[in-house]
PDB file of N, CA and C in Angstrom:
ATOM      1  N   UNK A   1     146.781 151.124  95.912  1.00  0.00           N
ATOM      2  CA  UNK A   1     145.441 151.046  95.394  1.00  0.00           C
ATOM      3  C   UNK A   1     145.119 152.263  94.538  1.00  0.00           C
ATOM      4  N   UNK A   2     145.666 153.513  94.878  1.00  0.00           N
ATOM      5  CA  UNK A   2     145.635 154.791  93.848  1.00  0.00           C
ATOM      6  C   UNK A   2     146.030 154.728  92.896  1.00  0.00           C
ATOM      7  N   UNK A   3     147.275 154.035  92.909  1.00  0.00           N
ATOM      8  CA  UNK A   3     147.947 154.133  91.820  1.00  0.00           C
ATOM      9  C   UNK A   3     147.319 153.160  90.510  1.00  0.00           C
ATOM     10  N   UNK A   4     146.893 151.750  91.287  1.00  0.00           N
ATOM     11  CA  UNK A   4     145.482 151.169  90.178  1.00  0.00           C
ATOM     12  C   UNK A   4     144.647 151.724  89.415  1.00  0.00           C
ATOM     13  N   UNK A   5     143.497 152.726  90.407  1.00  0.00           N
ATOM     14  CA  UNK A   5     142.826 153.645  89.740  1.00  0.00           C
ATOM     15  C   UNK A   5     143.379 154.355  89.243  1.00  0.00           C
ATOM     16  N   UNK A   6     144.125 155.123  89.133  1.00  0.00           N
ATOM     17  CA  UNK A   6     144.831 155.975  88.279  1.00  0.00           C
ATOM     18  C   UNK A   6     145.693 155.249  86.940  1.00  0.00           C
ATOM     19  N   UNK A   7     145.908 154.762  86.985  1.00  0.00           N
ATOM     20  CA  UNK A   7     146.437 153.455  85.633  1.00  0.00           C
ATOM     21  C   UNK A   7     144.801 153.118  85.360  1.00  0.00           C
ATOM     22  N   UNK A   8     144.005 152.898  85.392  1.00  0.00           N
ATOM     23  CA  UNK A   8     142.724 152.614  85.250  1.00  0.00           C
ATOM     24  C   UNK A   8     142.183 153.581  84.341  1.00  0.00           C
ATOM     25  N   UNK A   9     141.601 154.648  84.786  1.00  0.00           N
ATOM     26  CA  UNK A   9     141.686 156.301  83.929  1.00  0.00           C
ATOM     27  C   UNK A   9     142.397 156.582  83.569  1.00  0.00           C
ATOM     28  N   UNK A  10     143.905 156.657  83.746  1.00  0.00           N
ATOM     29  CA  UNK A  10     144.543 157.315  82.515  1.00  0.00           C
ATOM     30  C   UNK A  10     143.952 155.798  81.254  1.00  0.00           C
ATOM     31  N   UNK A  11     143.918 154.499  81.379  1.00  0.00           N
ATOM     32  CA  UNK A  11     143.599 153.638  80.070  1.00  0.00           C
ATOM     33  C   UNK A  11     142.177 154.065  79.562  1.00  0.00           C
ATOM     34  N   UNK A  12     141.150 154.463  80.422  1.00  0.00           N
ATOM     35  CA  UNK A  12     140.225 154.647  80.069  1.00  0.00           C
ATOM     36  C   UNK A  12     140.007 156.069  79.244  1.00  0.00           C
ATOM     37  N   UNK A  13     140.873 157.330  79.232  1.00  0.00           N
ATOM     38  CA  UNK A  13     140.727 158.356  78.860  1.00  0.00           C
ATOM     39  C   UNK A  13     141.793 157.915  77.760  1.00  0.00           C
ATOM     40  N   UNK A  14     142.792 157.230  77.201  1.00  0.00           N
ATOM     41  CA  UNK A  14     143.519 156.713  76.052  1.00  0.00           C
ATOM     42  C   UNK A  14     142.722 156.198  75.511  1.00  0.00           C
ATOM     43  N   UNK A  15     141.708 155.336  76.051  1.00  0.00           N
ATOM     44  CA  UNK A  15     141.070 154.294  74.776  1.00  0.00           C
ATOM     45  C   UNK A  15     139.694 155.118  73.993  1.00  0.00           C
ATOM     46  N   UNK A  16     139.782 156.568  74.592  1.00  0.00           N
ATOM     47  CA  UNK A  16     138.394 157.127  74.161  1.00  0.00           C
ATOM     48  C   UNK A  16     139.072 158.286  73.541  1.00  0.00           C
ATOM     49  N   UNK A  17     140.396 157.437  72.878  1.00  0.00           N
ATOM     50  CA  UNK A  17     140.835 158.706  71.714  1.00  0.00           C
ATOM     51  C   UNK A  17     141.785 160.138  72.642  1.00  0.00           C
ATOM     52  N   UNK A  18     142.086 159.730  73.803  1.00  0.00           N
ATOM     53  CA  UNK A  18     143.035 160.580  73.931  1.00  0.00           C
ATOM     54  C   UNK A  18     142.148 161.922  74.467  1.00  0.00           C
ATOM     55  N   UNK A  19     140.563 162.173  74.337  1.00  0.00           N
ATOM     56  CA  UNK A  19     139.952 163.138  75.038  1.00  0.00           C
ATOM     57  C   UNK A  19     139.763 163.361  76.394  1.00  0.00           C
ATOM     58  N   UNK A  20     140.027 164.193  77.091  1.00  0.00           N
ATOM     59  CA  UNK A  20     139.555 164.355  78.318  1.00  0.00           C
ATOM     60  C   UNK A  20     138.198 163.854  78.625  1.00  0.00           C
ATOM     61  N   UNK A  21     138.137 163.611  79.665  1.00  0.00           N
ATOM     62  CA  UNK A  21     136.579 163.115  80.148  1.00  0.00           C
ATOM     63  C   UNK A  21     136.114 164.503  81.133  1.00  0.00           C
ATOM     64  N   UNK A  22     134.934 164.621  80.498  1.00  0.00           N
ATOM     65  CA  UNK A  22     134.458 165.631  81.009  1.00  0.00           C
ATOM     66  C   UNK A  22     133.488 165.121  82.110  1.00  0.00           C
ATOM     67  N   UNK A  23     133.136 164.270  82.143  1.00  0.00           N
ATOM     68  CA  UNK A  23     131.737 163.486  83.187  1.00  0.00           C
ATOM     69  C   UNK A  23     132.511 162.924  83.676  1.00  0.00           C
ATOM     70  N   UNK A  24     132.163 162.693  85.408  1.00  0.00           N
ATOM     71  CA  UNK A  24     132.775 161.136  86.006  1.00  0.00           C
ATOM     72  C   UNK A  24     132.754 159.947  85.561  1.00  0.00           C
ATOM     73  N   UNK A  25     133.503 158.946  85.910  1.00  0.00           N
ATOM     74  CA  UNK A  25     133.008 157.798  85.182  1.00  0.00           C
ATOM     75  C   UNK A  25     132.001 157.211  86.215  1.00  0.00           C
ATOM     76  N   UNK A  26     131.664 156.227  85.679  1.00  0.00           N
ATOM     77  CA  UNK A  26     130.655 155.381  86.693  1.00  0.00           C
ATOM     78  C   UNK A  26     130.788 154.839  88.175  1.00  0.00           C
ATOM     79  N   UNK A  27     130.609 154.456  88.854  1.00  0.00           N
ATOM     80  CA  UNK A  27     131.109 153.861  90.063  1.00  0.00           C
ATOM     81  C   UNK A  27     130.846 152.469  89.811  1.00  0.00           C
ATOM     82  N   UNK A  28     131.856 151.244  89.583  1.00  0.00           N
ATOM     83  CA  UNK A  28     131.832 150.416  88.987  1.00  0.00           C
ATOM     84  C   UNK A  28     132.946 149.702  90.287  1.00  0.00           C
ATOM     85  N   UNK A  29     132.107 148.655  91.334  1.00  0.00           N
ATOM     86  CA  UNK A  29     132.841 147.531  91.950  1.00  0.00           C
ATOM     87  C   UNK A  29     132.568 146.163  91.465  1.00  0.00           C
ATOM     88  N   UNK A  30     134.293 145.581  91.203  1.00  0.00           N
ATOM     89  CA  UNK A  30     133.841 143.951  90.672  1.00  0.00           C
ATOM     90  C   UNK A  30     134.266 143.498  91.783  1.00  0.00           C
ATOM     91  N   UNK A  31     133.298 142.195  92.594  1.00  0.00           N
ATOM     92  CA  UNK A  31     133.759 141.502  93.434  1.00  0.00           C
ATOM     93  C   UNK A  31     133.327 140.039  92.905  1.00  0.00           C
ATOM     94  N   UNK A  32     134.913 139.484  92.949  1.00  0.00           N
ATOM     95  CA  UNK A  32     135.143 137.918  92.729  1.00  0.00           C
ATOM     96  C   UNK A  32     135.307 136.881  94.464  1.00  0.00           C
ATOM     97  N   UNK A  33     134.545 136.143  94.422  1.00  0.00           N
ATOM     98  CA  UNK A  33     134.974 135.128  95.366  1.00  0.00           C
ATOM     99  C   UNK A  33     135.704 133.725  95.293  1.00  0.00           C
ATOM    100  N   UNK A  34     136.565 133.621  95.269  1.00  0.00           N
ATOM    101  CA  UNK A  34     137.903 132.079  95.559  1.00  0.00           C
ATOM    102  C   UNK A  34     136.749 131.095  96.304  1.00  0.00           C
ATOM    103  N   UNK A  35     136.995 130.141  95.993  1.00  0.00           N
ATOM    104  CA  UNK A  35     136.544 129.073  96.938  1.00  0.00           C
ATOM    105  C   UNK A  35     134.839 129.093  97.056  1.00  0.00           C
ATOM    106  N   UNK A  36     133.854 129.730  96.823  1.00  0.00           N
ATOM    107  CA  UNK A  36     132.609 129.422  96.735  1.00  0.00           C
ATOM    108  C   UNK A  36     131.951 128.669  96.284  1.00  0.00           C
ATOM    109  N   UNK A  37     131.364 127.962  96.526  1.00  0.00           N
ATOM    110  CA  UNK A  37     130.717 127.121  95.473  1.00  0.00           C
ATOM    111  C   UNK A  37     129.280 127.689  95.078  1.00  0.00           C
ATOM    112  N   UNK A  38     128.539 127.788  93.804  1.00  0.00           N
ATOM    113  CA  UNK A  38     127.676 128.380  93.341  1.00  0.00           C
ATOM    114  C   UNK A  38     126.363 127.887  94.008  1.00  0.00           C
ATOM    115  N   UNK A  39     127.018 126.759  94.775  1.00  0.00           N
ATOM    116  CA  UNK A  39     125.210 125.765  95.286  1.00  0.00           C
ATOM    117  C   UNK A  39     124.855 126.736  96.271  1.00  0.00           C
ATOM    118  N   UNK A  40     125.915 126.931  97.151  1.00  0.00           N
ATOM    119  CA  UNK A  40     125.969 127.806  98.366  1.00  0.00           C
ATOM    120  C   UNK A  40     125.389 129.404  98.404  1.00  0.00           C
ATOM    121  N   UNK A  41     126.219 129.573  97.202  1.00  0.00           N
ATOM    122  CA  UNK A  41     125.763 131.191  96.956  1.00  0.00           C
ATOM    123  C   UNK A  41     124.516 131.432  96.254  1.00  0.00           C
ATOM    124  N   UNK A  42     123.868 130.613  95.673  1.00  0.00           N
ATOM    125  CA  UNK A  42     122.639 130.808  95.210  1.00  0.00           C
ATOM    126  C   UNK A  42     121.602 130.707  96.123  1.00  0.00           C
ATOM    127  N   UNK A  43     121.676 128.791  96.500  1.00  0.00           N
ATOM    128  CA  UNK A  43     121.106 127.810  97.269  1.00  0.00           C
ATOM    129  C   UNK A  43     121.457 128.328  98.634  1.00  0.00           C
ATOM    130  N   UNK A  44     121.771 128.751  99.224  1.00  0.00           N
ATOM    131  CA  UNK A  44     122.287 128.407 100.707  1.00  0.00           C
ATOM    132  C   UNK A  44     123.038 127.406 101.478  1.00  0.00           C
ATOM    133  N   UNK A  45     123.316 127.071 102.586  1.00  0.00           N
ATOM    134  CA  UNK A  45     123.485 125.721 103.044  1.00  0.00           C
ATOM    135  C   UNK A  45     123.123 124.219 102.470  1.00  0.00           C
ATOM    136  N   UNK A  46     123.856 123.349 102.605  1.00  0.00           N
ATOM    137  CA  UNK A  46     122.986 122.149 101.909  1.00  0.00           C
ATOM    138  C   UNK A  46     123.175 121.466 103.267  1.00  0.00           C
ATOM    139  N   UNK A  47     122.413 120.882 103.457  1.00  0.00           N
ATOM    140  CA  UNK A  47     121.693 119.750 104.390  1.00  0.00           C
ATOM    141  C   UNK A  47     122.930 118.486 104.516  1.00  0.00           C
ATOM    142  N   UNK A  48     123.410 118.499 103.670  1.00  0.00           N
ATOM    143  CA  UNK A  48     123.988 117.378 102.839  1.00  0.00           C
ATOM    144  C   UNK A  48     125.959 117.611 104.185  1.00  0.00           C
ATOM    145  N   UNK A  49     126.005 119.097 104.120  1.00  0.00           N
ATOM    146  CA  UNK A  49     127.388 119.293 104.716  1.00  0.00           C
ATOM    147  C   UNK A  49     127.186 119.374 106.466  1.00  0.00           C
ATOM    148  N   UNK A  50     126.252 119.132 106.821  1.00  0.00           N
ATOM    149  CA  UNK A  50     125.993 119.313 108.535  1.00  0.00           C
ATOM    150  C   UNK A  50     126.060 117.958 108.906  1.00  0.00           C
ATOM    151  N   UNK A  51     127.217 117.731 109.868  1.00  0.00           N
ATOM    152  CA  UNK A  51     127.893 116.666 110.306  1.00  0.00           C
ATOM    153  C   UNK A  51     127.032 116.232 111.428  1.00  0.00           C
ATOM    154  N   UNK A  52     126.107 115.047 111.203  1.00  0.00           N
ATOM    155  CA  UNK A  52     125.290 114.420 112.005  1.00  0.00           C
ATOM    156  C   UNK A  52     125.740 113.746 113.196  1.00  0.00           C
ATOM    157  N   UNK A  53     124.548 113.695 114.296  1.00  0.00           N
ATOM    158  CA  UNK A  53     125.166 113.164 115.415  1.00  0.00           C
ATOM    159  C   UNK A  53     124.566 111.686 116.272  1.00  0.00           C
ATOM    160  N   UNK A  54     124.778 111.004 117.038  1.00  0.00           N
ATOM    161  CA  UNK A  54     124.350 109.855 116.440  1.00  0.00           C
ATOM    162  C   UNK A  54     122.330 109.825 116.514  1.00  0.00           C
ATOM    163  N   UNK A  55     122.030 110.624 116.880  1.00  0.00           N
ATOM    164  CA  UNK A  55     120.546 110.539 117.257  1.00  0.00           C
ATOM    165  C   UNK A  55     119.988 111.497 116.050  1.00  0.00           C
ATOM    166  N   UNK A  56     121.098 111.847 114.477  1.00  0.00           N
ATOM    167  CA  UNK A  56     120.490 112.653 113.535  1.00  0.00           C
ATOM    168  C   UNK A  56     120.583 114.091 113.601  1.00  0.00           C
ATOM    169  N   UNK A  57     120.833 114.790 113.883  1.00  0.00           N
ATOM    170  CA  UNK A  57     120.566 116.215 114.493  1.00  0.00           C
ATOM    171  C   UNK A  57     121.832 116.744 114.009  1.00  0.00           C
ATOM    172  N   UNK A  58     121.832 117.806 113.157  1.00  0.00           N
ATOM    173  CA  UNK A  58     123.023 118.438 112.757  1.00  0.00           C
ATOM    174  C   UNK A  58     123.785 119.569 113.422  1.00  0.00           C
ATOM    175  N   UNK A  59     122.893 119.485 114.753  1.00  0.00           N
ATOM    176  CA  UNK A  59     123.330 120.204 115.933  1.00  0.00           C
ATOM    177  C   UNK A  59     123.178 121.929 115.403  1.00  0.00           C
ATOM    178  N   UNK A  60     124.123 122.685 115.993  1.00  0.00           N
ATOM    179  CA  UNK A  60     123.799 123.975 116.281  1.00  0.00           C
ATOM    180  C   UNK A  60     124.042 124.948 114.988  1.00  0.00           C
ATOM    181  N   UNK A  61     125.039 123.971 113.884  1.00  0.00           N
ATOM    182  CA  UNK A  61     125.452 124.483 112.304  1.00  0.00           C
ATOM    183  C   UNK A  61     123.699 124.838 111.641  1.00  0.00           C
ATOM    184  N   UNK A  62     123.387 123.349 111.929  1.00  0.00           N
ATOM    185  CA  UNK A  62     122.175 123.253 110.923  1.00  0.00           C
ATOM    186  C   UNK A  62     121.112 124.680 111.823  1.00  0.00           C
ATOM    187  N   UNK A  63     120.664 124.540 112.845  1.00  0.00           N
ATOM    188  CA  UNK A  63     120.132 125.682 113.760  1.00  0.00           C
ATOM    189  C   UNK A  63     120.105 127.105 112.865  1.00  0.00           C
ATOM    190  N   UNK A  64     121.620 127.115 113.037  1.00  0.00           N
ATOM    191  CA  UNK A  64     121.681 128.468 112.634  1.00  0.00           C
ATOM    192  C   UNK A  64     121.582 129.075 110.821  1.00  0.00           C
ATOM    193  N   UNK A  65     121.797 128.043 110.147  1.00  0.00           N
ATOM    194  CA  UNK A  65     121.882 128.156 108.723  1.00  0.00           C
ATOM    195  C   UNK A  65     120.622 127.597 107.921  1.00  0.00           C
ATOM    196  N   UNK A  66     120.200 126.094 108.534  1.00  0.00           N
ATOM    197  CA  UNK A  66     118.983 125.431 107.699  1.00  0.00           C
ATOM    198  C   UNK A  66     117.795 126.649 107.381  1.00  0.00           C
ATOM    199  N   UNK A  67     117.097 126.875 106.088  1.00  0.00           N
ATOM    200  CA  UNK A  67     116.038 127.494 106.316  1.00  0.00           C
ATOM    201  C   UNK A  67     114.910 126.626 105.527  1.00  0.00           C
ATOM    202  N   UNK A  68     113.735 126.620 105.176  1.00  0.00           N
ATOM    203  CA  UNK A  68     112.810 125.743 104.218  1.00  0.00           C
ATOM    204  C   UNK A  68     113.471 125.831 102.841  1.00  0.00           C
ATOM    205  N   UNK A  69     113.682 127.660 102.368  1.00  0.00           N
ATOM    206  CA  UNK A  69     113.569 127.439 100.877  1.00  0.00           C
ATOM    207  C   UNK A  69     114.819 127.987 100.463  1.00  0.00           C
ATOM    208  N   UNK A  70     115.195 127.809  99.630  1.00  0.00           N
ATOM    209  CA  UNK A  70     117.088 128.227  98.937  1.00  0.00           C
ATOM    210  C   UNK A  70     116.783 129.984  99.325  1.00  0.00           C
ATOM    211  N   UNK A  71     116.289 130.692  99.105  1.00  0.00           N
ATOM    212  CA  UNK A  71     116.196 131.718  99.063  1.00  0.00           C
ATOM    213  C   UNK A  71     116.393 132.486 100.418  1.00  0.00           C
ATOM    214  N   UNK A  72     115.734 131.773 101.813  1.00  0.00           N
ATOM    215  CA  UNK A  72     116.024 131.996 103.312  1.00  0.00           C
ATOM    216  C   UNK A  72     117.417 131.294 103.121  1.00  0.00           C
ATOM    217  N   UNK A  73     117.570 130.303 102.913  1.00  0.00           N
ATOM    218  CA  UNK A  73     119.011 129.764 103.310  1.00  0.00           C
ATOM    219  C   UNK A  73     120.083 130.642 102.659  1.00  0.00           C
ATOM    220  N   UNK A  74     120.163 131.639 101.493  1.00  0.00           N
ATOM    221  CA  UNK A  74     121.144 131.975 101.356  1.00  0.00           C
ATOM    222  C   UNK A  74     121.690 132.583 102.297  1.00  0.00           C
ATOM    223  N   UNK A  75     120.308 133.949 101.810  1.00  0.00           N
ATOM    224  CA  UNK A  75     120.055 135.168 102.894  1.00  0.00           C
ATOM    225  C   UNK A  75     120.863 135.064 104.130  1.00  0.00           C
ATOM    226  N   UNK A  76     120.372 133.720 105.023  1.00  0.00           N
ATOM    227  CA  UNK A  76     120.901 133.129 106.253  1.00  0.00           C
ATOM    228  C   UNK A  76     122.576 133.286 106.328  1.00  0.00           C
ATOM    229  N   UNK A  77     123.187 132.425 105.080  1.00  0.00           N
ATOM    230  CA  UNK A  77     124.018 132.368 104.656  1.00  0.00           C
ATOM    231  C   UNK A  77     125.343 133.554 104.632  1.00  0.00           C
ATOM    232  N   UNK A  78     124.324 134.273 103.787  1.00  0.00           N
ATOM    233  CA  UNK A  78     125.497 135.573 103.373  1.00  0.00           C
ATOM    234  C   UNK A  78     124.568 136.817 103.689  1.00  0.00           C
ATOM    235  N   UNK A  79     124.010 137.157 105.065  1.00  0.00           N
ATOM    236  CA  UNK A  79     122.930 138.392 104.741  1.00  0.00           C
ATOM    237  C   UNK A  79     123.308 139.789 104.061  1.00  0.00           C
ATOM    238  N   UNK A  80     124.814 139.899 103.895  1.00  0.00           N
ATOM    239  CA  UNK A  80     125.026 141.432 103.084  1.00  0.00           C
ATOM    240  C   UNK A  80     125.075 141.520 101.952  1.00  0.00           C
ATOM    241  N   UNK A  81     124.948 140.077 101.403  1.00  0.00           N
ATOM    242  CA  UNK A  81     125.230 139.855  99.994  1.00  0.00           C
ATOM    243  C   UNK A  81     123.691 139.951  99.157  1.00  0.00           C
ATOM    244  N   UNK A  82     122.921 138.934 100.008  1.00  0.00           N
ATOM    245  CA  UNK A  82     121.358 139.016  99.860  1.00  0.00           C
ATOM    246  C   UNK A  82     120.381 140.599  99.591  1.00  0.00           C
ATOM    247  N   UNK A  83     120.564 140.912 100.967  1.00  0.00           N
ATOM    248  CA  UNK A  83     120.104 142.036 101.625  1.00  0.00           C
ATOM    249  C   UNK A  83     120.008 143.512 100.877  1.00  0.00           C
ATOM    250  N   UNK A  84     121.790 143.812 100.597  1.00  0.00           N
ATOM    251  CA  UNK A  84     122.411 145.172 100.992  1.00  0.00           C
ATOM    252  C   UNK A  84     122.386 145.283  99.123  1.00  0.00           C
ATOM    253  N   UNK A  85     123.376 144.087  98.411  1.00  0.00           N
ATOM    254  CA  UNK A  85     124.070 144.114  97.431  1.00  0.00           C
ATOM    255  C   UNK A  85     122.994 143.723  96.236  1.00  0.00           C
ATOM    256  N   UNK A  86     122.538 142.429  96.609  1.00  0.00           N
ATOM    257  CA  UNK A  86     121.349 142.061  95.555  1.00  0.00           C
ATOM    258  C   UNK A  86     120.046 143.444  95.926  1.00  0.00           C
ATOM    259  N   UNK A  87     119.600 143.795  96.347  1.00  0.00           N
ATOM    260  CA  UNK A  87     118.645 144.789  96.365  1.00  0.00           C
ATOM    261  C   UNK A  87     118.816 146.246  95.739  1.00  0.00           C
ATOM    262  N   UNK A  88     120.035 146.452  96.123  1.00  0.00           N
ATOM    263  CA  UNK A  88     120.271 147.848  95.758  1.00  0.00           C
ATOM    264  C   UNK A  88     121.682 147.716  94.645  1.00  0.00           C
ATOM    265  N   UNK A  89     122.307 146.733  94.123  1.00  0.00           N
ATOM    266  CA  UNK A  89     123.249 146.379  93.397  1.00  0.00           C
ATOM    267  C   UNK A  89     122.629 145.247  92.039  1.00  0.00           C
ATOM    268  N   UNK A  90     123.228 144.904  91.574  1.00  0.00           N
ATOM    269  CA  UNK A  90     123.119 143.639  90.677  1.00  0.00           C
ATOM    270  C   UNK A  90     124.552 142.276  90.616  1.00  0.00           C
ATOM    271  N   UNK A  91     123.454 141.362  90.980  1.00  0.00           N
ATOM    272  CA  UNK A  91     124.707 139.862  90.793  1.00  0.00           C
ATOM    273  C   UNK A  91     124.191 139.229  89.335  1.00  0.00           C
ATOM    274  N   UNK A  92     125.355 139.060  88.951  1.00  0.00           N
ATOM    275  CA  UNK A  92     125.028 138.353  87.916  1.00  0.00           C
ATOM    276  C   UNK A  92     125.886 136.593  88.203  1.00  0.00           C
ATOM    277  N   UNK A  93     125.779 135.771  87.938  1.00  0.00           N
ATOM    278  CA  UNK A  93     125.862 134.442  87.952  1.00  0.00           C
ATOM    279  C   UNK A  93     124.588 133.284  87.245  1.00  0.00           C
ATOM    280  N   UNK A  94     125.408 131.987  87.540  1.00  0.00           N
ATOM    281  CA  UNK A  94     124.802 131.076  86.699  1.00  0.00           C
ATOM    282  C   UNK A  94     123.723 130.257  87.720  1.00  0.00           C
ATOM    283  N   UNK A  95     122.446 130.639  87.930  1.00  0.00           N
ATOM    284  CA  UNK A  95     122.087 130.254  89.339  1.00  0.00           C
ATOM    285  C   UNK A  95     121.541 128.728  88.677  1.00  0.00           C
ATOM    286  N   UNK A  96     120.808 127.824  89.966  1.00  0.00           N
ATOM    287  CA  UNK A  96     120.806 126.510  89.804  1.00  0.00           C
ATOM    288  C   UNK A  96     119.653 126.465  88.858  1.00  0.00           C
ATOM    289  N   UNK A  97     119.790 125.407  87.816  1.00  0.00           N
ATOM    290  CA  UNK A  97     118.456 125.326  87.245  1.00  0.00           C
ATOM    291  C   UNK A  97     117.107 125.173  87.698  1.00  0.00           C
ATOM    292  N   UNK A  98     117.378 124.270  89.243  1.00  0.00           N
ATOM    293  CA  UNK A  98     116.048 124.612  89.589  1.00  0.00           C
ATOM    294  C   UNK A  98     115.600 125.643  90.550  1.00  0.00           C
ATOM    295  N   UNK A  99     116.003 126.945  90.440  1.00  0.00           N
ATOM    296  CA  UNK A  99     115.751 128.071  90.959  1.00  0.00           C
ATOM    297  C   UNK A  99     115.313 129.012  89.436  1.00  0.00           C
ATOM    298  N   UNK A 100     116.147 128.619  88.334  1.00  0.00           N
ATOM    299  CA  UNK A 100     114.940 129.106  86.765  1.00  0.00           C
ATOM    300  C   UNK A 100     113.888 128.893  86.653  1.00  0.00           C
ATOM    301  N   UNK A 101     113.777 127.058  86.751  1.00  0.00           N
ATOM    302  CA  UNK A 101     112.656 126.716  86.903  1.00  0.00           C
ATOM    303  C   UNK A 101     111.693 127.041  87.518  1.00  0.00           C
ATOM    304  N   UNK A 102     111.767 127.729  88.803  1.00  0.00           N
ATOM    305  CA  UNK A 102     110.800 128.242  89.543  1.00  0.00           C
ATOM    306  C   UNK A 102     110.562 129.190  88.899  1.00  0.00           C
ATOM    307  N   UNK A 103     111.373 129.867  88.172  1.00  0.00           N
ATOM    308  CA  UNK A 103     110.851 131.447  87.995  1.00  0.00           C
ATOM    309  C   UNK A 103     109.838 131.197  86.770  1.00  0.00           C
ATOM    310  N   UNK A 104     110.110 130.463  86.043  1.00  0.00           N
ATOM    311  CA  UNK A 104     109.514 130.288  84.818  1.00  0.00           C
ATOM    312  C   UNK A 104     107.816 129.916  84.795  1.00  0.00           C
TER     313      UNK A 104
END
């Protein structure tokens, strides 16, 4: 993993002409997720994936994840991502149109 960052800065101190860097650089984490789907990570849970039982009840999944509005359900969802990262970080993504719509 050192050896990344370090191949990292030495490209970054080549592409700025070969000068030393006198300032730190930024503190700059990219995190990618495999397998997410954007409904989830925006939206939260969907209603739609809690495996019903015969009297309706999505049992103890839905309990713990269902919330009223996309915004509790993410939270619910992913609370460090919500919480920790969106508050004091920035996400950028393509969120659902009708979560623009609200904003608008």
């Amino acid at each position: 993993m050192t050896r990344i960052v370090a191949l990292a800065l030495s490209l970054l101190a080549f592409s700025a002409g070969g000068k030393a860097q006198t300032a730190a650089p930024p503190n700059v984490i990219v995190i990618t997720i495999d397998g997410l789907r954007w409904q989830e990570f925006f939206g939260g849970a969907s209603r739609d994936y809690f495996k019903r039982d015969r009297k309706g009840s999505g049992g103890e999944p839905e309990r713990r994840f269902w919330r009223d509005t996309p915004e509790q359900r993410r939270s619910t969802l992913m609370p460090f991502m919500w919480s920790t990262i969106a508050q004091q970080g920035q996400i950028f993504g393509d969120e659902p149109a009708t979560a623009r719509d609200r904003a608008a």
